[in-house]
Protein backbone atom coordinates (compact mmCIF):
# COMPACT_ATOMS: atom_id res chain seq x y z
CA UNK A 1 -15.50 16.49 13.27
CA UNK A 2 -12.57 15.11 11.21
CA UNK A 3 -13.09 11.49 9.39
CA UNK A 4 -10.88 8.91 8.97
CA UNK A 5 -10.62 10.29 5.47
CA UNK A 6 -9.56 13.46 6.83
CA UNK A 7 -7.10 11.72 9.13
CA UNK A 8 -5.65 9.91 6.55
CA UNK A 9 -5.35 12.64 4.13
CA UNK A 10 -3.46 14.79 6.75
CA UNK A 11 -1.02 12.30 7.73
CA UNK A 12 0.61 11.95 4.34
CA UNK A 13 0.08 15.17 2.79
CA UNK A 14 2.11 16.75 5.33
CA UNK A 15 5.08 14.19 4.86
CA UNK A 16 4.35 13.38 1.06
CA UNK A 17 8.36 14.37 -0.13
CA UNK A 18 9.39 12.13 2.53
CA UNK A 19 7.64 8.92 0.84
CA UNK A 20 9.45 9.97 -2.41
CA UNK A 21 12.67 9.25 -1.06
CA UNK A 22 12.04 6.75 1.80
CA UNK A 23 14.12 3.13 0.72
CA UNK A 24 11.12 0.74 1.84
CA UNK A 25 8.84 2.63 -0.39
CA UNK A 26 11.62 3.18 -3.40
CA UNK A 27 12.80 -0.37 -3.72
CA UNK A 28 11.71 -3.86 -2.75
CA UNK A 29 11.13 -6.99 -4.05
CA UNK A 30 7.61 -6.62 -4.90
CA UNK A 31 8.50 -3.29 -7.74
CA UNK A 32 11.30 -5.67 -9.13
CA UNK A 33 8.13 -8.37 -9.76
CA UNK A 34 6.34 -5.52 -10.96
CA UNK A 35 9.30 -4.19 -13.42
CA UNK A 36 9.14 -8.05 -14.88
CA UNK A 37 5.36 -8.51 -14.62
CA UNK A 38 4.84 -5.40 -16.91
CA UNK A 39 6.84 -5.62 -20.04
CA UNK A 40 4.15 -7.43 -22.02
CA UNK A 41 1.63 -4.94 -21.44
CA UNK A 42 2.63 -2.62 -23.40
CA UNK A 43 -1.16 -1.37 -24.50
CA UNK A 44 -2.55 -1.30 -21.17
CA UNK A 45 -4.49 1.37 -19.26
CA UNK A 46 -3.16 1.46 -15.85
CA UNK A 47 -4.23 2.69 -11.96
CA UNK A 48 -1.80 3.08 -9.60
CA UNK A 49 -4.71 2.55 -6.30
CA UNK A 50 -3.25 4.68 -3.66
CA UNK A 51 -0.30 6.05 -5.23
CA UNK A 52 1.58 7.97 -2.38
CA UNK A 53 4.64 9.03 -3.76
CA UNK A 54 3.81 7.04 -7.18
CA UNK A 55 7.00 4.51 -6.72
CA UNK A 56 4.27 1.95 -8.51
CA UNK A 57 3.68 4.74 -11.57
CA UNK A 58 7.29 5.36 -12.43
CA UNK A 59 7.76 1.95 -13.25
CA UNK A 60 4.66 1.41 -14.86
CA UNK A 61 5.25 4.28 -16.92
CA UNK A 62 8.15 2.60 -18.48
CA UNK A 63 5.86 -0.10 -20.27
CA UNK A 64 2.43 0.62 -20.87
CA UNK A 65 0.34 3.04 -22.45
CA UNK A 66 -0.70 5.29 -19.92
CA UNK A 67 -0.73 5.10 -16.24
CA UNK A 68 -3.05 6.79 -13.65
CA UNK A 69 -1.91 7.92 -10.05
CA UNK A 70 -4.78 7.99 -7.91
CA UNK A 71 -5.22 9.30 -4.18
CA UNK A 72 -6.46 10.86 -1.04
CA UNK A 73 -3.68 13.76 -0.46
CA UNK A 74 -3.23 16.27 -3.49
CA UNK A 75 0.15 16.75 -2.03
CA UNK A 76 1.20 13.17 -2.76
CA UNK A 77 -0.15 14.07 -5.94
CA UNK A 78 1.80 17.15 -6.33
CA UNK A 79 5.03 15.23 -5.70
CA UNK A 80 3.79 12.37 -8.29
CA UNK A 81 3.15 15.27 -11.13
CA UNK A 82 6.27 16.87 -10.67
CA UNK A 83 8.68 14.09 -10.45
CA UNK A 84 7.11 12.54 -13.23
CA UNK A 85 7.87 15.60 -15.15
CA UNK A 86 11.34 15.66 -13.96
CA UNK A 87 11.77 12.23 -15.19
CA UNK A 88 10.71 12.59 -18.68
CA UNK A 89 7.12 10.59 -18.06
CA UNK A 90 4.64 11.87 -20.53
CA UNK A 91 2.43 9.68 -19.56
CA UNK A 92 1.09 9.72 -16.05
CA UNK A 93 -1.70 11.73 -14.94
CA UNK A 94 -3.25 12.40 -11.73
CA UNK A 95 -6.46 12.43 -9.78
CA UNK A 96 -7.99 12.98 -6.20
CA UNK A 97 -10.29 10.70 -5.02
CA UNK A 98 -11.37 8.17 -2.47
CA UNK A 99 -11.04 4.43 -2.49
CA UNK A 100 -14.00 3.48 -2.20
CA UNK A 101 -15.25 6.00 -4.59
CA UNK A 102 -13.14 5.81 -7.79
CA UNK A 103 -14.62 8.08 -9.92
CA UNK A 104 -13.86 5.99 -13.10
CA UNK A 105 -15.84 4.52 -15.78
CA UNK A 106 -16.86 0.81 -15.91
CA UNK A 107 -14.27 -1.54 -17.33
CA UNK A 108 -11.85 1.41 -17.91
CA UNK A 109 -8.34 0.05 -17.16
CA UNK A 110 -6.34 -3.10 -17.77
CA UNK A 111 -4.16 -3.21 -14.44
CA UNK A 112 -4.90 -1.76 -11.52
CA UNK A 113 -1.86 -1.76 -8.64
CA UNK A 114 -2.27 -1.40 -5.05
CA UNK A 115 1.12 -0.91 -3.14
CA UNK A 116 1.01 -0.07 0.92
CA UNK A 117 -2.56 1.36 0.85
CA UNK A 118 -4.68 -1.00 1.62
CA UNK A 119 -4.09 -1.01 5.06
CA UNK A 120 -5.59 2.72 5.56
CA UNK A 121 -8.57 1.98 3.62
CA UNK A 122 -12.07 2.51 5.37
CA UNK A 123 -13.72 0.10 3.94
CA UNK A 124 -11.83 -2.64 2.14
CA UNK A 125 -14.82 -4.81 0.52
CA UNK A 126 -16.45 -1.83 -0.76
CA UNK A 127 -12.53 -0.80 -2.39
CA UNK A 128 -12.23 -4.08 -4.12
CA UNK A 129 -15.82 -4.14 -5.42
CA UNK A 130 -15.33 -0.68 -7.02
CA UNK A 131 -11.74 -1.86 -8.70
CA UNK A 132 -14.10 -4.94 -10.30
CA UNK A 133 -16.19 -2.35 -11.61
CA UNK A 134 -13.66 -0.75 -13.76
CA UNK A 135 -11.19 -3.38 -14.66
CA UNK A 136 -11.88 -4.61 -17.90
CA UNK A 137 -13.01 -8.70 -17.82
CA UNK A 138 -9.82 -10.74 -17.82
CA UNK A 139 -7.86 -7.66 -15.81
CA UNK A 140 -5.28 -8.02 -13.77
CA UNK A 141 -5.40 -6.15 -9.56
CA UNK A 142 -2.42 -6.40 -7.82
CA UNK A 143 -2.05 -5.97 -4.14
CA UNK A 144 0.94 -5.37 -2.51
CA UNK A 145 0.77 -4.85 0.95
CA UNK A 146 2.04 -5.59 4.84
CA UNK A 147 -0.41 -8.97 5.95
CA UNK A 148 -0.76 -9.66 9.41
CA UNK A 149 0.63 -13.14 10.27
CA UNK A 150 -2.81 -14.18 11.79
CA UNK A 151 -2.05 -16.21 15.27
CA UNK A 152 -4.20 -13.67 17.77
CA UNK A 153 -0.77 -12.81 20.00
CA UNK A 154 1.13 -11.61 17.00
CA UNK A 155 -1.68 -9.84 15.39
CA UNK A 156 -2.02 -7.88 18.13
CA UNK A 157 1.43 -6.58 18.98
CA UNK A 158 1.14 -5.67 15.20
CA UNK A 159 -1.94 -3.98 14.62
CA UNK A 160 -0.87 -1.94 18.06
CA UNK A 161 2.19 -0.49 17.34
CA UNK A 162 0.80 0.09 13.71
CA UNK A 163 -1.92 2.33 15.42
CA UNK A 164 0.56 4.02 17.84
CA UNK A 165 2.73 4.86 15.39
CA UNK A 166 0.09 6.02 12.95
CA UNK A 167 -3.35 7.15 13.66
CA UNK A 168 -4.49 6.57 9.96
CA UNK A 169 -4.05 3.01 10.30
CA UNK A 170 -6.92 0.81 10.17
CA UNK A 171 -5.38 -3.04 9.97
CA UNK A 172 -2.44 -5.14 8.23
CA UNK A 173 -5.20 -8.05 6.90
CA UNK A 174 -4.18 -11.80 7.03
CA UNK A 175 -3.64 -13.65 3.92
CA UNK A 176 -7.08 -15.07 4.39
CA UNK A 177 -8.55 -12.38 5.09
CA UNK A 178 -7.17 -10.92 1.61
CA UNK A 179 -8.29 -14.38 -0.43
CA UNK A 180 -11.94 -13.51 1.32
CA UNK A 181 -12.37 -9.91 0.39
CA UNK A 182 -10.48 -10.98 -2.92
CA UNK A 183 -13.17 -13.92 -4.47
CA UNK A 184 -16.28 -12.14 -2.53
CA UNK A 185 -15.51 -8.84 -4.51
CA UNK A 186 -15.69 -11.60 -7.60
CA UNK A 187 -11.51 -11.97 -8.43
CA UNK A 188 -9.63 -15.51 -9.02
CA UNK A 189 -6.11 -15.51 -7.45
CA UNK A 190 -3.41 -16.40 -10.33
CA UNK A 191 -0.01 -16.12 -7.56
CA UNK A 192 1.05 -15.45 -4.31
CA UNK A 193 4.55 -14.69 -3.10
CA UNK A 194 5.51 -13.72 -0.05
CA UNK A 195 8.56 -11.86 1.56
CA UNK A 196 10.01 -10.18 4.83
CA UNK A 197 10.31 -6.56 4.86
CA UNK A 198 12.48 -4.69 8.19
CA UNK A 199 11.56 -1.93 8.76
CA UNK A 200 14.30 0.92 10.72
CA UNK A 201 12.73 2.57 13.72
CA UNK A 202 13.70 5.99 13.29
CA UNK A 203 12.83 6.41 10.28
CA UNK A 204 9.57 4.38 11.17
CA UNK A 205 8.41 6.64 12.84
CA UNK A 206 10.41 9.95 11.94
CA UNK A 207 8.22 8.93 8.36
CA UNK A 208 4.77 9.70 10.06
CA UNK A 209 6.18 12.16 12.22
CA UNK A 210 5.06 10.04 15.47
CA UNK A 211 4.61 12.21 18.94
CA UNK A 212 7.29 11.17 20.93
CA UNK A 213 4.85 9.97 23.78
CA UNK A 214 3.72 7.37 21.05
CA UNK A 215 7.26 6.40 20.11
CA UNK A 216 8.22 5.91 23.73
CA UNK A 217 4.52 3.99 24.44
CA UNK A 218 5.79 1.97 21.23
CA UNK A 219 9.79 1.36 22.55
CA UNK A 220 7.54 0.27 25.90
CA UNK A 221 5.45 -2.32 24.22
CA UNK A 222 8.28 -3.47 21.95
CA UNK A 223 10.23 -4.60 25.48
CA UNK A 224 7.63 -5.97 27.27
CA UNK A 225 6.65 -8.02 24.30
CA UNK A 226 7.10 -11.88 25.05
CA UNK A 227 9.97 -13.71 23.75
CA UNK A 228 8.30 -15.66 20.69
CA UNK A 229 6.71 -12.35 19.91
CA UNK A 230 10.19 -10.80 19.46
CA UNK A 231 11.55 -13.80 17.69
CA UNK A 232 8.81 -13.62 15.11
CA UNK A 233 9.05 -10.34 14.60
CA UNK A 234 13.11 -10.06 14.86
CA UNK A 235 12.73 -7.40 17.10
CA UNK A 236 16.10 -5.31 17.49
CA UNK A 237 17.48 -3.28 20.56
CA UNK A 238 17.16 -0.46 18.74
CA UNK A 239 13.33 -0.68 17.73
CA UNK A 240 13.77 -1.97 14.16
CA UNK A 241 11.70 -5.00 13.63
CA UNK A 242 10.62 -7.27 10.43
CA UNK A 243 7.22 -8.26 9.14
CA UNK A 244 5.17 -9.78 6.51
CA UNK A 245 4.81 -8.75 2.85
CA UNK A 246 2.82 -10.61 0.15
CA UNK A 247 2.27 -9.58 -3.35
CA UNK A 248 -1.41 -11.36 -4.12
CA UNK A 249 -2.05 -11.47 -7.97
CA UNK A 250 -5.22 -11.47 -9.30
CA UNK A 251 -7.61 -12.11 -12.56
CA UNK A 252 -11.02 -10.34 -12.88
CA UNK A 253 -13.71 -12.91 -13.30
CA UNK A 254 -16.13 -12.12 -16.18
């Protein structure tokens, strides 16, 4: 029977092109922190956690030493290798793997980068416990990823039309939740920021390639939604909606 692995794996290796050029994933405040947060590192071993279309190595690549594009789908990899080679990147390499198996050696990299991954891991604790192991002491992790804005109505509608619209999906955490996993996997948090991120409905779910049943089941939920449910989430006519972002900073503890 297929795992979630499997699941996950199929989901964006069939639409791994589509990443490369999808807007939410190309741009955003979070890679213009990360364009500024990396010029000083310009010796640094990097992993790119979850690459997809390797947005997060492209930039890297520009300032430090050499960068590492890890992930589940060897297409996204494909499409990482190849555009890296188109652009003149030397150094980024890639590998296959799991998150909660990184098959790298302890205290191996300097940064390590999570952008829009998070959310599909299996088992988040066991992720950030495995990034401890090989960042170096006084390393930096950087998660940047969709947080759920925590009262139990919102949450909901959230997580739901997540699911609906993508069966790899496991759950946009809280910002506590996030500090929690964080300091139990043995991090210190150096900076949050936050930011809203709309997201376009068609290309939503045109992105996952989402059954149309599902999309319709979605468009159904969105109405039906109460009204301080669609304020929050400035829910349009046409589907498009806006949510939570926070970039969440982070120092290895010795």
């Amino acid at each position: 029977m297929a795992t979630h692995h499997d699941n996950v794996k199929q989901q964006f290796g069939e639409q791994a092109n589509a990443y490369l050029t999808s807007k939410v994933h190309a741009q955003g405040p979070d890679l213009e922190y990360l364009d500024k947060f990396l010029i000083p590192y310009s010796d640094a071993q990097l992993l790119d956690m979850g690459c997809g279309a390797g947005h997060v190595s492209f930039i890297a690549a520009k300032y430090v030493k050499q960068v590492t594009a890890y992930d589940l789908s060897d297409e996204m990899l494909s499409v990482v290798a190849l555009t890296a080679q188109s652009r003149g990147f030397s150094n980024i390499s890639v590998k296959q793997g799991y998150a909660e198996y990184p098959p790298f050696a302890d205290n191996q990299f300097d940064i390590v980068v999570s952008r829009y991954s998070a959310h599909h891991w299996h088992d988040v604790g066991k992720s950030l416990r495995e990034l401890h192991r090989i960042i170096k002491p006084n390393g930096k992790l950087i998660i940047m990823d969709v947080v759920s804005p925590g009262h139990p109505v919102l949450d909901i509608w959230l997580q739901t039309i997540e699911a609906m619209r993508d069966t790899s999906h496991v759950r946009d955490y809280t910002p506590g939740e996030w500090l929690t996993f964080l300091t139990e996997a043995g991090f210190s948090i150096d900076n949050i920021k936050r930011h809203r991120l709309t997201l376009s409905f068609d290309t939503w779910v045109k992105r996952m390639r989402t059954p149309e049943r599902l999309i319709d089941a979605i468009r159904l939920y969105q109405e039906t939604a109460a009204n301080d449910t669609k304020t929050y989430f400035e829910l349009q006519t046409d589907g498009s909606f806006t949510t939570d972002m926070m970039i969440i900073e982070t120092t290895k503890l010795i």
